[in-house]
Protein backbone atom coordinates (compact mmCIF):
# COMPACT_ATOMS: atom_id res chain seq x y z
CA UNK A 1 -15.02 -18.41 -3.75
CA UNK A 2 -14.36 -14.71 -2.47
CA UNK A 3 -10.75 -15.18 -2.78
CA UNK A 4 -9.93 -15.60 -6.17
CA UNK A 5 -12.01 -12.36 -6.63
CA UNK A 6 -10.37 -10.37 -3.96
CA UNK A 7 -6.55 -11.28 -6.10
CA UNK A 8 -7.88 -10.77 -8.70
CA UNK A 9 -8.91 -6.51 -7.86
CA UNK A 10 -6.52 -6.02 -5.76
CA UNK A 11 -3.13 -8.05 -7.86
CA UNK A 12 -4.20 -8.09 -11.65
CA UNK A 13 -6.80 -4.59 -12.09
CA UNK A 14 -4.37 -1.98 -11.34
CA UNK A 15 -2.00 -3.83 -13.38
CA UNK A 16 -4.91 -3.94 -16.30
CA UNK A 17 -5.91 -0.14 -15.48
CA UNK A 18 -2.00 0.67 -16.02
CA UNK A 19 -2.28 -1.02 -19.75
CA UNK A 20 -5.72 0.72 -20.47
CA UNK A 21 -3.61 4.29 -19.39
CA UNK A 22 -0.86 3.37 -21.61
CA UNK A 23 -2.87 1.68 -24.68
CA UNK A 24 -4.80 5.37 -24.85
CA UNK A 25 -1.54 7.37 -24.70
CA UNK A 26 -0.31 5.33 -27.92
CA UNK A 27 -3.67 5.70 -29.38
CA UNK A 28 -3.98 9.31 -29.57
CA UNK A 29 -0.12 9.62 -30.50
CA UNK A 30 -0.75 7.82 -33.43
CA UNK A 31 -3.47 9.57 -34.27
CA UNK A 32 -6.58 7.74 -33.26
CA UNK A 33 -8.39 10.08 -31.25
CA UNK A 34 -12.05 9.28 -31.81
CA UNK A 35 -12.64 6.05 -29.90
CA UNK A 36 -10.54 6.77 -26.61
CA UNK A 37 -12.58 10.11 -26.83
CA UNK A 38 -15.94 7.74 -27.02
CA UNK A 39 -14.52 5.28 -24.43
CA UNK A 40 -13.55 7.74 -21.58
CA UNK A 41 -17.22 9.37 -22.41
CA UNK A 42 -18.74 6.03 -21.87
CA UNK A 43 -17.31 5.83 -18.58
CA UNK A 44 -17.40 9.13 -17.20
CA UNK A 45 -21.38 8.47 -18.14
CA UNK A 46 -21.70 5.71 -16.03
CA UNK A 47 -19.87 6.96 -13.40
CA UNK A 48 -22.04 9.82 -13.48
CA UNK A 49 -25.10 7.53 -13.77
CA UNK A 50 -23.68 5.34 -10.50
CA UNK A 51 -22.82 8.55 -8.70
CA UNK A 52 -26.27 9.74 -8.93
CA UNK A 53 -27.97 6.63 -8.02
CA UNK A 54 -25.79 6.79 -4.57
CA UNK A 55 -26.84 10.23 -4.01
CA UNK A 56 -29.91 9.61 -4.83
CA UNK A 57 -30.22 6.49 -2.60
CA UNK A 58 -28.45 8.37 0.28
CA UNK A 59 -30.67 11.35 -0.05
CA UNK A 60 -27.56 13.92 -0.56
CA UNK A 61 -26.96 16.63 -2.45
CA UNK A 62 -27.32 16.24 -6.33
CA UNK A 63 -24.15 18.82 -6.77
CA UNK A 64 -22.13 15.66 -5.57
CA UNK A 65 -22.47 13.87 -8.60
CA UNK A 66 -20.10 16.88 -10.17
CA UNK A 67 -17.00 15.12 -8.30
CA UNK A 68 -17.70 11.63 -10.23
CA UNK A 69 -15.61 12.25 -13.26
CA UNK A 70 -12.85 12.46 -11.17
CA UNK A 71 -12.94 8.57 -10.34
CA UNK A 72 -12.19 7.76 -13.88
CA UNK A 73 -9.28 10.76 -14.14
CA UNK A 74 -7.77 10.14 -10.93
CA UNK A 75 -8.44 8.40 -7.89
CA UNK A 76 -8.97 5.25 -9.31
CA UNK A 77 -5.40 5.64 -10.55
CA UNK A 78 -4.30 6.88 -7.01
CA UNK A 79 -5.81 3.85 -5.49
CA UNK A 80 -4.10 1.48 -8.44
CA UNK A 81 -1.07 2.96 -7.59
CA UNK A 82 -0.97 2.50 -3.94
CA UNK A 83 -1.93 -1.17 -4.61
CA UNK A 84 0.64 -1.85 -6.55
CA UNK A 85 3.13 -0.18 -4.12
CA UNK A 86 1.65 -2.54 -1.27
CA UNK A 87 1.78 -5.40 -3.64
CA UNK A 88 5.55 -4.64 -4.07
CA UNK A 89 6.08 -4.82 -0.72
CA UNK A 90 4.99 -7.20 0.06
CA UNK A 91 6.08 -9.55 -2.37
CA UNK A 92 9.73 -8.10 -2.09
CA UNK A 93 9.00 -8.48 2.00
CA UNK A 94 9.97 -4.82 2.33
CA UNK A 95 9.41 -3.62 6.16
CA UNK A 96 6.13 -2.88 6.84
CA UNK A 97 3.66 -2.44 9.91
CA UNK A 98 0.28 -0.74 10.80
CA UNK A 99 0.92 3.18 11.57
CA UNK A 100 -0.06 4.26 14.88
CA UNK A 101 -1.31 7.50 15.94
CA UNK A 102 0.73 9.71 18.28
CA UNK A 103 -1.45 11.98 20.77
CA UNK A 104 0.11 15.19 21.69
CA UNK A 105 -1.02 16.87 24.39
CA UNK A 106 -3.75 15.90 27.32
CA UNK A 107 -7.28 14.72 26.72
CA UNK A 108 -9.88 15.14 29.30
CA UNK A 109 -13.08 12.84 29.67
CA UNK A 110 -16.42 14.60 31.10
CA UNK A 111 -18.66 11.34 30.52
CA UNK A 112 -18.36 8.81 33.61
């Protein structure tokens, strides 16, 4: 049952948050300004509202909850982008591999 869900987010949402992006551009150039304005507020609320609860939970600093508007302006459309990108690649069987990381230098271990 969990894989259906897991194509569905990762294949189909960034491709819905990409129509959601474009739908409001149209909107407010023809004019209709009020409810994107309500919509976006609606979810920058509930971000804010889920953002707090995690701090909250997690005992953190309240000031954190400042940063949550930027999931609905921004990373979330990072993230749908990269998806999409990996998606591509995939499905076009582009060459890809995990990155390793290269060590420069010497490392020294004091626990034995």
């Amino acid at each position: 049952m969990a894989f259906p869900f897991v194509l569905l987010t990762m294949a189909a949402l960034p491709f819905a948050g990409v129509a959601v992006w474009v739908s409001a551009f149209i909107s407010i150039y023809q004019g209709v300004y009020l409810p994107v304005l309500v919509m976006f507020s609606v979810f920058i609320f509930l971000q804010f509202l889920l953002s707090l609860l995690a701090v909250e939970i997690d005992e953190e600093e309240r000031r954190l909850v400042l940063y949550s508007p930027f999931f609905v302006f921004g990373y979330k459309h990072l993230i749908d982008f990269f998806l999409i990108k990996a998606l591509f690649d995939v499905l076009f069987k582009r060459e890809h591999s995990w990155t390793k990381v290269r060590r420069i230098g010497e490392t020294t271990s004091d626990h034995v």
